[in-house]
Protein backbone atom coordinates (compact mmCIF):
# COMPACT_ATOMS: atom_id res chain seq x y z
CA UNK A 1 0.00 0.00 0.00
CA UNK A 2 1.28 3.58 -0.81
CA UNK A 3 0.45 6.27 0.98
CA UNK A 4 -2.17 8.08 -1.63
CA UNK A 5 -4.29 4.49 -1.29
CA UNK A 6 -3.75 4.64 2.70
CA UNK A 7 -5.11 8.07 2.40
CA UNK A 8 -8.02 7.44 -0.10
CA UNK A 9 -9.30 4.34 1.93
CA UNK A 10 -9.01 5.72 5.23
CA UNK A 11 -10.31 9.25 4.53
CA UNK A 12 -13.40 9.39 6.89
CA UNK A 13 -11.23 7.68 9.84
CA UNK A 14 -8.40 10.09 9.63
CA UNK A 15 -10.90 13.19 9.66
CA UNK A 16 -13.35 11.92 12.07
CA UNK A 17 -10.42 11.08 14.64
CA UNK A 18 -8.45 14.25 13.86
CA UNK A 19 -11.92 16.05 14.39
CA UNK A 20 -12.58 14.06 17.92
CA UNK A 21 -9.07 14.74 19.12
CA UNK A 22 -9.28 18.83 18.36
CA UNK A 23 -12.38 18.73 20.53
CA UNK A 24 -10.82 16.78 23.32
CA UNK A 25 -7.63 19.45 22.79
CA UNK A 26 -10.25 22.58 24.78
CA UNK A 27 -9.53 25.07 22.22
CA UNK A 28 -11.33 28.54 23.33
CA UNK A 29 -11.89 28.82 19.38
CA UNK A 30 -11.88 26.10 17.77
CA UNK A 31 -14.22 24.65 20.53
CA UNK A 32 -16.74 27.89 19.87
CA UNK A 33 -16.65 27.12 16.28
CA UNK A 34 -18.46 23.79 16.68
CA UNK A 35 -17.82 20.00 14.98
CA UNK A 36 -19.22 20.71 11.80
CA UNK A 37 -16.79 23.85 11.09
CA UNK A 38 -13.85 21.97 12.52
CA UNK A 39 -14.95 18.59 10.21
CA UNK A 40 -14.98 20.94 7.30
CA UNK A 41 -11.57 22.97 8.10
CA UNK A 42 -9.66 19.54 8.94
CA UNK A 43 -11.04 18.45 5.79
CA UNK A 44 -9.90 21.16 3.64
CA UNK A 45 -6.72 20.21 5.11
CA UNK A 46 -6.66 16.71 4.80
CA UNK A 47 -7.48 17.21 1.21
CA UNK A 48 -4.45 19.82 0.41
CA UNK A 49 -2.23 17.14 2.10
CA UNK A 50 -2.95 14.50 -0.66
CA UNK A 51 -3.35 16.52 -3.26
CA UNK A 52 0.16 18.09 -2.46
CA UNK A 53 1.39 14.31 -2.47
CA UNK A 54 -0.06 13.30 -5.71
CA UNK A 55 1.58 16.41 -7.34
CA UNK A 56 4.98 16.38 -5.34
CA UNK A 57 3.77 20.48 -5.02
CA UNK A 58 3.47 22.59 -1.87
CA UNK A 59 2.40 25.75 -3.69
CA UNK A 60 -1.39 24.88 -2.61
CA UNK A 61 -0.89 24.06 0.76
CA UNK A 62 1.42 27.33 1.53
CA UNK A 63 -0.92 29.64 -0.11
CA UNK A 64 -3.99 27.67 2.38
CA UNK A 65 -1.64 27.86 5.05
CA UNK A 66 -1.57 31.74 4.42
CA UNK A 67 -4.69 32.35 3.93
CA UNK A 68 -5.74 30.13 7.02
CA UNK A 69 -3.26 32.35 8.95
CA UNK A 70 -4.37 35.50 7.99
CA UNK A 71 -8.35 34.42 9.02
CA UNK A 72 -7.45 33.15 12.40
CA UNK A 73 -5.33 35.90 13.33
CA UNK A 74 -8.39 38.43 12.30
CA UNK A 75 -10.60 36.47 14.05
CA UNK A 76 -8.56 36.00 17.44
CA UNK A 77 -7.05 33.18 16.87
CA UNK A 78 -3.55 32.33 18.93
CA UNK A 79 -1.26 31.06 16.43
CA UNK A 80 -0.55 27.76 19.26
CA UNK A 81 -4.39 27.42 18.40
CA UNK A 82 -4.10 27.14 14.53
CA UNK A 83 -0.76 25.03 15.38
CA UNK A 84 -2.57 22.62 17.08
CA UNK A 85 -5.04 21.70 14.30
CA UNK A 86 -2.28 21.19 11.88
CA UNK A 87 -0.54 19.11 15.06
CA UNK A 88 -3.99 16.80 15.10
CA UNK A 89 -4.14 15.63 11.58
CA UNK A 90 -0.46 14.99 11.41
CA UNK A 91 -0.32 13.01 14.43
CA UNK A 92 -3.37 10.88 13.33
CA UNK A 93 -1.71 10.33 9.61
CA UNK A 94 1.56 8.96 11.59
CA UNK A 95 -0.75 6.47 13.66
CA UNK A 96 -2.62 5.15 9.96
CA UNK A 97 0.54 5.06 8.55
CA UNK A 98 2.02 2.98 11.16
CA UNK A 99 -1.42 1.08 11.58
CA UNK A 100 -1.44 0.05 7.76
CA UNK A 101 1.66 0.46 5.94
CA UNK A 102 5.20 -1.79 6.02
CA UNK A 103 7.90 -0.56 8.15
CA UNK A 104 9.57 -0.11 5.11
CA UNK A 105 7.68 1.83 3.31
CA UNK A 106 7.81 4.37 6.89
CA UNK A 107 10.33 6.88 5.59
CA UNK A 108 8.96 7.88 2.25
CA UNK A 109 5.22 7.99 3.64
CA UNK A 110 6.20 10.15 6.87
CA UNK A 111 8.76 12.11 4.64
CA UNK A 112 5.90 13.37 2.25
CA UNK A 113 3.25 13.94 4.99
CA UNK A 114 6.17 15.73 7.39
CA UNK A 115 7.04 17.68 4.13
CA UNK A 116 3.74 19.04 3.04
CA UNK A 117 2.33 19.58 6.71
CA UNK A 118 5.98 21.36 7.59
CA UNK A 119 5.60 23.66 4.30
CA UNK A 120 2.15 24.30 5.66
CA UNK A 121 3.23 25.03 9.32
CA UNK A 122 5.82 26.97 8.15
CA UNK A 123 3.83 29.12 5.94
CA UNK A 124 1.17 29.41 9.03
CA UNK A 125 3.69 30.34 11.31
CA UNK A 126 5.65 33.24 8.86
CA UNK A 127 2.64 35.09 7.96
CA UNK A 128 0.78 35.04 11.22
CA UNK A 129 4.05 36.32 12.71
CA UNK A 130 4.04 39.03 10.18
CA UNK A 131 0.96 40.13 11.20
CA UNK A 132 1.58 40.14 14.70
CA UNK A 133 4.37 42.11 14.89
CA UNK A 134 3.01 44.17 11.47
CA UNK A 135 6.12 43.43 9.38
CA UNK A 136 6.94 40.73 7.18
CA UNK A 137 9.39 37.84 8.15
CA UNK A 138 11.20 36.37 5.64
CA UNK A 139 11.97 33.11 7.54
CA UNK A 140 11.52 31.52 11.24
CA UNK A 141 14.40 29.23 10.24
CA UNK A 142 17.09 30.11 12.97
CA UNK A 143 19.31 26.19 12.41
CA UNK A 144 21.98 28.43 11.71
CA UNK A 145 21.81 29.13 15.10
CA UNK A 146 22.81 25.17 16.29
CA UNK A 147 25.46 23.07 16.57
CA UNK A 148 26.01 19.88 14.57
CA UNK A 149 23.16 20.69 11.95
């Protein structure tokens, strides 16, 4: 099994449990915004992650990731919040993938879901900085600033 046909067959599981474990995370918004917003946010999500995949392109999931940004931060948002959701869905994609795919086949399946959801959190994280501080930030990569990478 790849991971496009572990994400096609186990769709509904992966977005119902990432749903389930957002509400048991007490978000003050996301909680306020009710299941059915949260089902149809993680979905968007879930859906940029495999299409990102199938294409080997993050353009689609950094310009979300953006936009997503720039909506939460207008609407109060913390940016630990929005963190969190991405956090959710990639910690239920590890379990499938662990759940239903060959040890082997491990590192290419968490390297393209770690890729596209790190492009995403990434993006998240830049512009919702930018628009906290009301400047734009080029990069929150600071490895230059550790040893032995």
């Amino acid at each position: 099994m790849d991971i496009i046909q572990l994400l096609e067959e186990h769709a509904g599981t992966i977005v119902d449990t990432s749903v389930e474990a957002l509400e048991r995370a007490s978000l003050k918004h996301y909680k306020s915004s009710g299941s059915g917003k949260n089902r149809e946010r993680l979905n968007k999500l879930f859906e940029l992650i495999m299409d990102s995949i199938r294409q080997k392109n993050l353009v689609s999931m950094v310009e979300y990731s953006e936009q997503v940004a720039r909506e939460r931060f207008q609407e109060g948002f913390d940016i630990q919040e929005v963190q969190s959701a991405y956090n959710v869905l990639e910690e239920v994609l590890w379990k499938q993938i662990t759940e239903n795919m060959s040890p082997d086949d491990y590192p290419e399946a968490f390297g393209l879901v770690s890729t596209v959801l790190g492009a995403g959190k990434q993006a998240l994280a830049i512009e919702y900085v930018s628009l906290a501080c009301k400047r734009h930030v080029r990069s929150l990569d600071l490895s230059f600033e550790f040893q032995g990478g």
